[in-house]
Protein backbone atom coordinates (compact mmCIF):
# COMPACT_ATOMS: atom_id res chain seq x y z
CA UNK A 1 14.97 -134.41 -60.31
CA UNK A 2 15.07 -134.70 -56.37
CA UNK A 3 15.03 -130.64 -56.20
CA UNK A 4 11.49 -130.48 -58.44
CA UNK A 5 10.47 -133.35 -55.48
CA UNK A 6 11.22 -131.46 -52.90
CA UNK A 7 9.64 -128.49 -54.44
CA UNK A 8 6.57 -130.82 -54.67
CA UNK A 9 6.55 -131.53 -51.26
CA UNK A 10 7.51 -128.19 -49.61
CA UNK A 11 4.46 -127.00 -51.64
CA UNK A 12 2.21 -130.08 -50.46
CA UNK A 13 3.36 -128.91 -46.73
CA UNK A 14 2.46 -125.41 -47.51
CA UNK A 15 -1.47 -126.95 -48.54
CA UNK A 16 -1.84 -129.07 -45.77
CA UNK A 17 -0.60 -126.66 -43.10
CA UNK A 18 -3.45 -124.48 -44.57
CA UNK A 19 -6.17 -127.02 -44.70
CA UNK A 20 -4.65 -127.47 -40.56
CA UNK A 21 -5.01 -123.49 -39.94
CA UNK A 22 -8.49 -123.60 -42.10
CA UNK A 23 -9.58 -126.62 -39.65
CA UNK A 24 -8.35 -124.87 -36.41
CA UNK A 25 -10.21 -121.42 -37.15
CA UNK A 26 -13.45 -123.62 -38.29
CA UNK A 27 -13.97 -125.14 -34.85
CA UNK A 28 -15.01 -122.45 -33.33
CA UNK A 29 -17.64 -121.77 -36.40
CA UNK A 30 -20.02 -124.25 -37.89
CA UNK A 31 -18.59 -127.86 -38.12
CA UNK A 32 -19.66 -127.87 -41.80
CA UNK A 33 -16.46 -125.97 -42.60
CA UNK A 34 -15.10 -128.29 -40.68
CA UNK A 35 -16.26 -131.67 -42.65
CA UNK A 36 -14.84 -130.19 -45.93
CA UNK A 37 -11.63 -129.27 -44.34
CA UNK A 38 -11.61 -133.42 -43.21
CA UNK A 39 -12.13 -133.67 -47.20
CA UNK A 40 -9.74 -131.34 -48.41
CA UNK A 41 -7.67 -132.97 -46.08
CA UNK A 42 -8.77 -137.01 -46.63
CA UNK A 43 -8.23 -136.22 -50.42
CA UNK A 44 -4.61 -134.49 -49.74
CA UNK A 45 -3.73 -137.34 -47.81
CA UNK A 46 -4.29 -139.87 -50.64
CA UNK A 47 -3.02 -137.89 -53.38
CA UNK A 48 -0.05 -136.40 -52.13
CA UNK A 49 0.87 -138.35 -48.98
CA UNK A 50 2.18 -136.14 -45.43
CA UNK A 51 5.30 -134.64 -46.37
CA UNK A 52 6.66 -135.24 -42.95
CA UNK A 53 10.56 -135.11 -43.80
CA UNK A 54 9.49 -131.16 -44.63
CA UNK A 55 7.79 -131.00 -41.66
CA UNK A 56 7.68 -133.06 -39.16
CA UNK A 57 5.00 -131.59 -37.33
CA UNK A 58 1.97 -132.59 -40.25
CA UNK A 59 1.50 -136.20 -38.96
CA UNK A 60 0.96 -135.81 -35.42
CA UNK A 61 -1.51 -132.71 -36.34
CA UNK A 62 -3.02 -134.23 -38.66
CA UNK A 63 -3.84 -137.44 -36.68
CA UNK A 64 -5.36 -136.09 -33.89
CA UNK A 65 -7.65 -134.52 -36.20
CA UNK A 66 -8.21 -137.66 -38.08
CA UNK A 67 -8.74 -139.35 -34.65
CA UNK A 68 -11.11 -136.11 -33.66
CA UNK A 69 -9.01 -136.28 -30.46
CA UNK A 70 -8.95 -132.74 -28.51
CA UNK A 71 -9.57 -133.57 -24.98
CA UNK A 72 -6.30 -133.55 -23.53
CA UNK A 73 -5.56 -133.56 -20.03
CA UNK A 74 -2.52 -133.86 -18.28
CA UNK A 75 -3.59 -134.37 -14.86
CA UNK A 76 -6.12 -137.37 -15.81
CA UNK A 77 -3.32 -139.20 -17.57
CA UNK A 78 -0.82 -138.54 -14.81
CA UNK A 79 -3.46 -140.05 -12.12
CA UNK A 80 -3.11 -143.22 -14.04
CA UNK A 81 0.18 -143.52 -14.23
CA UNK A 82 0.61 -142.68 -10.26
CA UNK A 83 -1.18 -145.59 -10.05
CA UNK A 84 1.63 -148.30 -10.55
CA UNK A 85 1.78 -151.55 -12.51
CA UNK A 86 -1.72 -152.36 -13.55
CA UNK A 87 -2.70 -156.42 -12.53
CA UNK A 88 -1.65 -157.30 -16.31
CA UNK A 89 1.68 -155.57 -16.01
CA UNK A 90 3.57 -158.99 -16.47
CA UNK A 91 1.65 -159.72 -19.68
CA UNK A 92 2.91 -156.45 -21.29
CA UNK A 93 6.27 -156.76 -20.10
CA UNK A 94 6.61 -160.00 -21.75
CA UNK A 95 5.81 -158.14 -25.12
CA UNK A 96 6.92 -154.62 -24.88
CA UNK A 97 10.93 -155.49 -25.25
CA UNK A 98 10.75 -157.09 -28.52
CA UNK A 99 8.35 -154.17 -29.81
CA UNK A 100 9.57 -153.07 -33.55
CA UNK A 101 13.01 -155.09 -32.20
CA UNK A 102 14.69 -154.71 -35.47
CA UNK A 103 13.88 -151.15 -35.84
CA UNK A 104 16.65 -149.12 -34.60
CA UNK A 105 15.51 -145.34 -35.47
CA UNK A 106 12.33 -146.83 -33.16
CA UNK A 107 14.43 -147.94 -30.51
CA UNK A 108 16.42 -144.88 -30.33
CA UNK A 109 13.30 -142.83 -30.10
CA UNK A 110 10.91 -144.81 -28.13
CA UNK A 111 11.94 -146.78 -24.68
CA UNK A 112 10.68 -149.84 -23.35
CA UNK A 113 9.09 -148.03 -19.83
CA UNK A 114 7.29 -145.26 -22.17
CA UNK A 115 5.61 -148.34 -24.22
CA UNK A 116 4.57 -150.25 -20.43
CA UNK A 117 3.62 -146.53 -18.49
CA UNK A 118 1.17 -146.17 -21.95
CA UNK A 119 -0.11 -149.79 -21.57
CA UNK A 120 -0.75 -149.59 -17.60
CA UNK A 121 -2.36 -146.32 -18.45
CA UNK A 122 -4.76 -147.31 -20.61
CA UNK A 123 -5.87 -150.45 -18.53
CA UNK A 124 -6.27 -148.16 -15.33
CA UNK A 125 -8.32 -146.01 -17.98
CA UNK A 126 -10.41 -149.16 -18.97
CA UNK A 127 -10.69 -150.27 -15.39
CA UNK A 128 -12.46 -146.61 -14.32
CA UNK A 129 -14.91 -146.44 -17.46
CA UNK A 130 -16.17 -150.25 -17.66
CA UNK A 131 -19.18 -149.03 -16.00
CA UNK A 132 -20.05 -146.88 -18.91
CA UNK A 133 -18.18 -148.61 -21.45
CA UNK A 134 -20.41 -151.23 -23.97
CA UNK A 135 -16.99 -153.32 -24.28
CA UNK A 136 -14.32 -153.40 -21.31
CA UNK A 137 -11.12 -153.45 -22.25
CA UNK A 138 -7.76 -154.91 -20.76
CA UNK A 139 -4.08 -155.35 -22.17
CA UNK A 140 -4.12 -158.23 -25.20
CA UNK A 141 -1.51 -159.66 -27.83
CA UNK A 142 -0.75 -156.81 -30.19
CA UNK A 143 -1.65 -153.84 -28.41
CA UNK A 144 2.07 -152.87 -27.62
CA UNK A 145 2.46 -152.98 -31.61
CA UNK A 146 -0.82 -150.71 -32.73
CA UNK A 147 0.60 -148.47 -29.04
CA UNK A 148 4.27 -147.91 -31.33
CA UNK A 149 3.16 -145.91 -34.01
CA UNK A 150 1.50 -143.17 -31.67
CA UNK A 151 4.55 -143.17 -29.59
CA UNK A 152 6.99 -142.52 -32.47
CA UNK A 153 5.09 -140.16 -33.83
CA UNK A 154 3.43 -138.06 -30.89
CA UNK A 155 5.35 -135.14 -29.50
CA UNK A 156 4.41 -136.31 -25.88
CA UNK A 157 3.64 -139.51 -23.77
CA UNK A 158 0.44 -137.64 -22.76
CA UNK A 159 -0.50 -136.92 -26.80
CA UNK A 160 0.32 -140.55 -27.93
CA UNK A 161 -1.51 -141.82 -24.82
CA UNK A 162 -4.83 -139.80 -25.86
CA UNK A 163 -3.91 -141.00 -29.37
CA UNK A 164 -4.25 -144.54 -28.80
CA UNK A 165 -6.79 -144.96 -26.68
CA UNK A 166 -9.19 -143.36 -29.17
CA UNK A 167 -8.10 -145.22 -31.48
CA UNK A 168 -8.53 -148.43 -29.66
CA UNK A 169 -11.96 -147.16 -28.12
CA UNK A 170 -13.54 -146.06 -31.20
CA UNK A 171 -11.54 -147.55 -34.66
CA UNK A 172 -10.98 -151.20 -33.55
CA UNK A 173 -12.48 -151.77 -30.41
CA UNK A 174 -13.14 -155.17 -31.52
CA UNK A 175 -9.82 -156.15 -32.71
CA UNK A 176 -8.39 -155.86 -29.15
CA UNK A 177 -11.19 -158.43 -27.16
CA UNK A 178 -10.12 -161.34 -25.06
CA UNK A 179 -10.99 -163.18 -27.98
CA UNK A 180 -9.44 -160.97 -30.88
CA UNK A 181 -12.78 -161.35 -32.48
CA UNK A 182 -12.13 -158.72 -34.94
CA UNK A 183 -9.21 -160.12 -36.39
CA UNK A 184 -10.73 -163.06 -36.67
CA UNK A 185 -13.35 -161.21 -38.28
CA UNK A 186 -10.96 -159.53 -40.74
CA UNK A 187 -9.16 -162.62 -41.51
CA UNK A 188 -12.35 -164.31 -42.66
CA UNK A 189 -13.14 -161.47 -45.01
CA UNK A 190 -9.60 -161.34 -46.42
CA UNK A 191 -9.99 -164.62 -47.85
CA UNK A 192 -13.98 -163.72 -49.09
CA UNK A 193 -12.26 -160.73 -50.45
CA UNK A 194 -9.27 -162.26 -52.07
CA UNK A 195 -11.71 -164.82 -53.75
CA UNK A 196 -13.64 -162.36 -55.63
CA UNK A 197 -10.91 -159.97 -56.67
CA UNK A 198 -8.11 -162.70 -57.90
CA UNK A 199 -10.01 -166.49 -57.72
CA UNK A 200 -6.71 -168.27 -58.80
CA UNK A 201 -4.57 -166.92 -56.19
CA UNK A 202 -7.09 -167.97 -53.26
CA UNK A 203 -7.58 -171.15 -55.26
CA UNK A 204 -3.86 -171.97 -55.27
CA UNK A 205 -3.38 -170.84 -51.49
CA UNK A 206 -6.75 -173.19 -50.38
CA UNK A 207 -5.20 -176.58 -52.02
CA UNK A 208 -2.34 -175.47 -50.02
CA UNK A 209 -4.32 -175.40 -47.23
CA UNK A 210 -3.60 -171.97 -46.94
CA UNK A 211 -6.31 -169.02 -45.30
CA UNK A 212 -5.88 -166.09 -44.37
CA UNK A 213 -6.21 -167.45 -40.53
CA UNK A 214 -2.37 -169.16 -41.13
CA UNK A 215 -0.20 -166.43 -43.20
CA UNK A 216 -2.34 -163.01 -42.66
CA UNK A 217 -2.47 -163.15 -38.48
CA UNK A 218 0.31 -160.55 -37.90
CA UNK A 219 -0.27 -157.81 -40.65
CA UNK A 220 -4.12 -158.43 -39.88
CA UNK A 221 -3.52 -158.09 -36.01
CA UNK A 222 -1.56 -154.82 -36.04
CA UNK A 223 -3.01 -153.39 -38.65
CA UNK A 224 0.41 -153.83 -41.00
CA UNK A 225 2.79 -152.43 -37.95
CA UNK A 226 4.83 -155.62 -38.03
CA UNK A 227 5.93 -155.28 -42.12
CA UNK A 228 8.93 -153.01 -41.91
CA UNK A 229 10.17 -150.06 -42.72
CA UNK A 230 8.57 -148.13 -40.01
CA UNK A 231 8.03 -144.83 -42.58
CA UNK A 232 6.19 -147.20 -44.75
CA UNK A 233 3.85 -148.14 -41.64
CA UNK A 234 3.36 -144.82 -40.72
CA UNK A 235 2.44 -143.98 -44.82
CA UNK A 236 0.35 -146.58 -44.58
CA UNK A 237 -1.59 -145.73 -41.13
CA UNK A 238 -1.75 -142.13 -42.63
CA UNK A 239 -3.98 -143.80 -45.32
CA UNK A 240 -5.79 -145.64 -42.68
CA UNK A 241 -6.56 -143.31 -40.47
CA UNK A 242 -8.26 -141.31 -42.64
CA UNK A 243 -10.09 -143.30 -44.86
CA UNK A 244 -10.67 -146.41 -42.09
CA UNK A 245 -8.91 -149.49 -40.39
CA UNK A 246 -11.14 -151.72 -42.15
CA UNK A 247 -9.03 -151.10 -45.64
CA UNK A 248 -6.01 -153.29 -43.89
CA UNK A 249 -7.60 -155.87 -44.84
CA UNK A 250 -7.08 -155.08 -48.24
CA UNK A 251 -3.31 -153.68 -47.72
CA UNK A 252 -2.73 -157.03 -46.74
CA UNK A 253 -4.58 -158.32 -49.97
CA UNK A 254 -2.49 -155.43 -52.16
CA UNK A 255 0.89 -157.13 -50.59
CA UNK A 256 -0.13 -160.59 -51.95
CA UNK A 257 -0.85 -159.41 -55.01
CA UNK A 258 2.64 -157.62 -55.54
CA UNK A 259 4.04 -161.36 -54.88
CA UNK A 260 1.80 -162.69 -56.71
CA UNK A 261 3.79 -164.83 -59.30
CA UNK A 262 6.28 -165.82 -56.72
CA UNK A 263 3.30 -166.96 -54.79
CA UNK A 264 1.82 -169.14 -57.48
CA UNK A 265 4.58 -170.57 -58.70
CA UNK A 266 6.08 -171.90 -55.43
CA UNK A 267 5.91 -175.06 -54.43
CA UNK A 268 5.82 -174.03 -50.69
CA UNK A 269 4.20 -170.40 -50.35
CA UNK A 270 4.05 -170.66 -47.04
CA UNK A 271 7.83 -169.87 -46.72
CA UNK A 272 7.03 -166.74 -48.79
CA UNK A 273 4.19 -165.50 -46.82
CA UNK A 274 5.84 -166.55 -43.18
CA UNK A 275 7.43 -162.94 -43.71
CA UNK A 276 5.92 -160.16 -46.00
CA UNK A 277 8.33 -158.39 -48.30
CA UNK A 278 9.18 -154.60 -46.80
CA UNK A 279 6.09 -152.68 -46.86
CA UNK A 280 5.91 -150.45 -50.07
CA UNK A 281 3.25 -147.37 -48.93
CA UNK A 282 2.47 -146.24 -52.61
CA UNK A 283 1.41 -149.07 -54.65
CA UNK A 284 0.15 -150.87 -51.78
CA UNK A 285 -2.61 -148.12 -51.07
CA UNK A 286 -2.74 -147.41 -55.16
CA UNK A 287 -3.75 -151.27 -55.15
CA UNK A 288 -5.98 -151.31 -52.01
CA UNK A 289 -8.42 -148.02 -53.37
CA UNK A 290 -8.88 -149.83 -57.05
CA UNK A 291 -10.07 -153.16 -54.96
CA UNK A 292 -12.59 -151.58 -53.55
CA UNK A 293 -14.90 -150.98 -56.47
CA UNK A 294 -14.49 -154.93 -57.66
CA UNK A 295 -16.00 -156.10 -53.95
CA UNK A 296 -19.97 -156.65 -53.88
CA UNK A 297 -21.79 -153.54 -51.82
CA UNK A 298 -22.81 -155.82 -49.04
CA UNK A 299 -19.39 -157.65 -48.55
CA UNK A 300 -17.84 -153.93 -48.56
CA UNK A 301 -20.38 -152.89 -45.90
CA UNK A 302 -19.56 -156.16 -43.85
CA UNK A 303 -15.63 -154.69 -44.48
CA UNK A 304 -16.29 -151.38 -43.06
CA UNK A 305 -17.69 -153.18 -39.90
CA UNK A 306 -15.95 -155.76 -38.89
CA UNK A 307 -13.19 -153.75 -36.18
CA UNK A 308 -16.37 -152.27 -34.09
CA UNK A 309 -19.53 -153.74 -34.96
CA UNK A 310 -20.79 -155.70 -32.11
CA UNK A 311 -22.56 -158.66 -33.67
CA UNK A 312 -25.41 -160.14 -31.21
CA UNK A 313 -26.75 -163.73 -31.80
């Protein structure tokens, strides 16, 4: 049984390392070739997951592609780190220790000072492009969580560094605002959602006086990062990454509904929900994709929004 799975997955590796080559080679031809190989690749990604214990270097290929990041430069990331402690340097050293705290294969692999020299970066980054940036940014709550991922999975500081910031620039920008208006955004739409695909549960949680604002906040705010196992998380951003952070929303939804009886038939939920079950990849994703088609087109469209659509009055 476990050999015909890993003859599944060494032949899934062998796939996606050609879609990779395919992808590298079509760069410097038409970027046509290149959208189908994001596809081929999209598609792959949902319907046979990374093999990363057959090779570990898939992921962090496969997300800088995701996260169309090729610009990387040693010598501008190294300017900002010669630059010190940026002026929010206490704030992030308040949350960088207990970062993925229970997580010891994270620990092992990622120190405190890489997590703070990525943060200070990144604000001394922010700090030299407000001028042309639409949003400024700055360190906030959760950003040393959505930072973990990239630096357990990059080979390098420098690659996890160009990682994130995309990421933060261009997938949530929203999400990490003064006012964590995006989350706030996506926790309003979790419970819009959660009406329309399963009205009793969201009816049972409301005369609790339960919304999503009370039990969702974490897994909403870093994008599922703070459910362990970390290999789960990193399934799960795998997912995200390629098919859009907005779909946490409905991870988060998919998690609820694997609860779901315990959920309803507890007196106090809340003691349920304070902490999610471990994160289970597979049927959480299987779940998210088939609530997508029971969600009106214009809530959907609001969905797809919400982490970087600037809303003006």
């Amino acid at each position: 049984m476990s050999s015909s799975r890993d003859q599944a997955a060494a032949a899934a590796a062998h796939s996606f390392n050609k879609i990779l080559n395919q992808h590298k080679s079509s760069k410097s031809r038409r970027s046509g070739d290149g959208d189908e190989g994001l596809k081929k690749l999209r598609r792959m990604i949902l319907v046979e997951g990374i093999p990363s214990k057959i090779d570990s270097t898939l992921r962090p290929r496969i997300w800088k592609i995701l996260l169309r990041v090729d610009d990387i430069s040693a010598e501008t990331f190294l300017q900002y780190v010669s630059r010190g402690p940026c002026e929010v340097r206490e704030k992030i050293r308040n949350d960088t220790f207990r970062t993925l705290a229970t997580d010891r294969g994270f620990k092992e692999r990622v120190r405190e000072d890489m997590l703070v020299r990525l943060l200070d970066a990144f604000v001394w980054r922010s700090h030299d492009r407000q001028e042309t940036q639409q949003l400024g940014f700055t360190y906030v709550q959760g950003m040393n969580v959505l930072a973990a991922p990239f630096l357990y999975t990059m080979p390098s500081e420098l690659e996890a560094f160009f990682c994130f910031a995309k990421f933060i620039e261009e997938s949530c920008p929203l999400y990490v605002q003064p006012t964590l208006e995006g989350v706030h955004r996506g926790l309003k739409l979790l419970d819009r959602c959660l009406k329309i695909v399963d009205p009793e549960l969201f009816n049972c949680l409301r005369m609790k006086n339960l919304s999503a604002e009370i039990y969702a906040f974490p897994s909403v705010l870093t994008l599922c990062a703070c459910t362990p196992p970390l290999d789960q998380v990193l399934m799960l951003w795998d997912f995200l990454l390629a098919f859009g952070v907005h779909l946490n929303v409905l991870c988060v939804i998919a998690q609820l509904l694997l609860i779901r009886e315990e959920v309803m038939s507890c007196p106090s939920p809340m003691r349920l929900l304070r902490t999610f079950p471990p994160l289970e990849a597979i049927p959480v994703i299987g779940i998210a994709v088939t609530l997508v088609r029971d969600l009106p087109a214009e809530l959907y469209d609001e969905l797809v929004r919400h982490p970087y659509a600037i809303q003006y009055a």
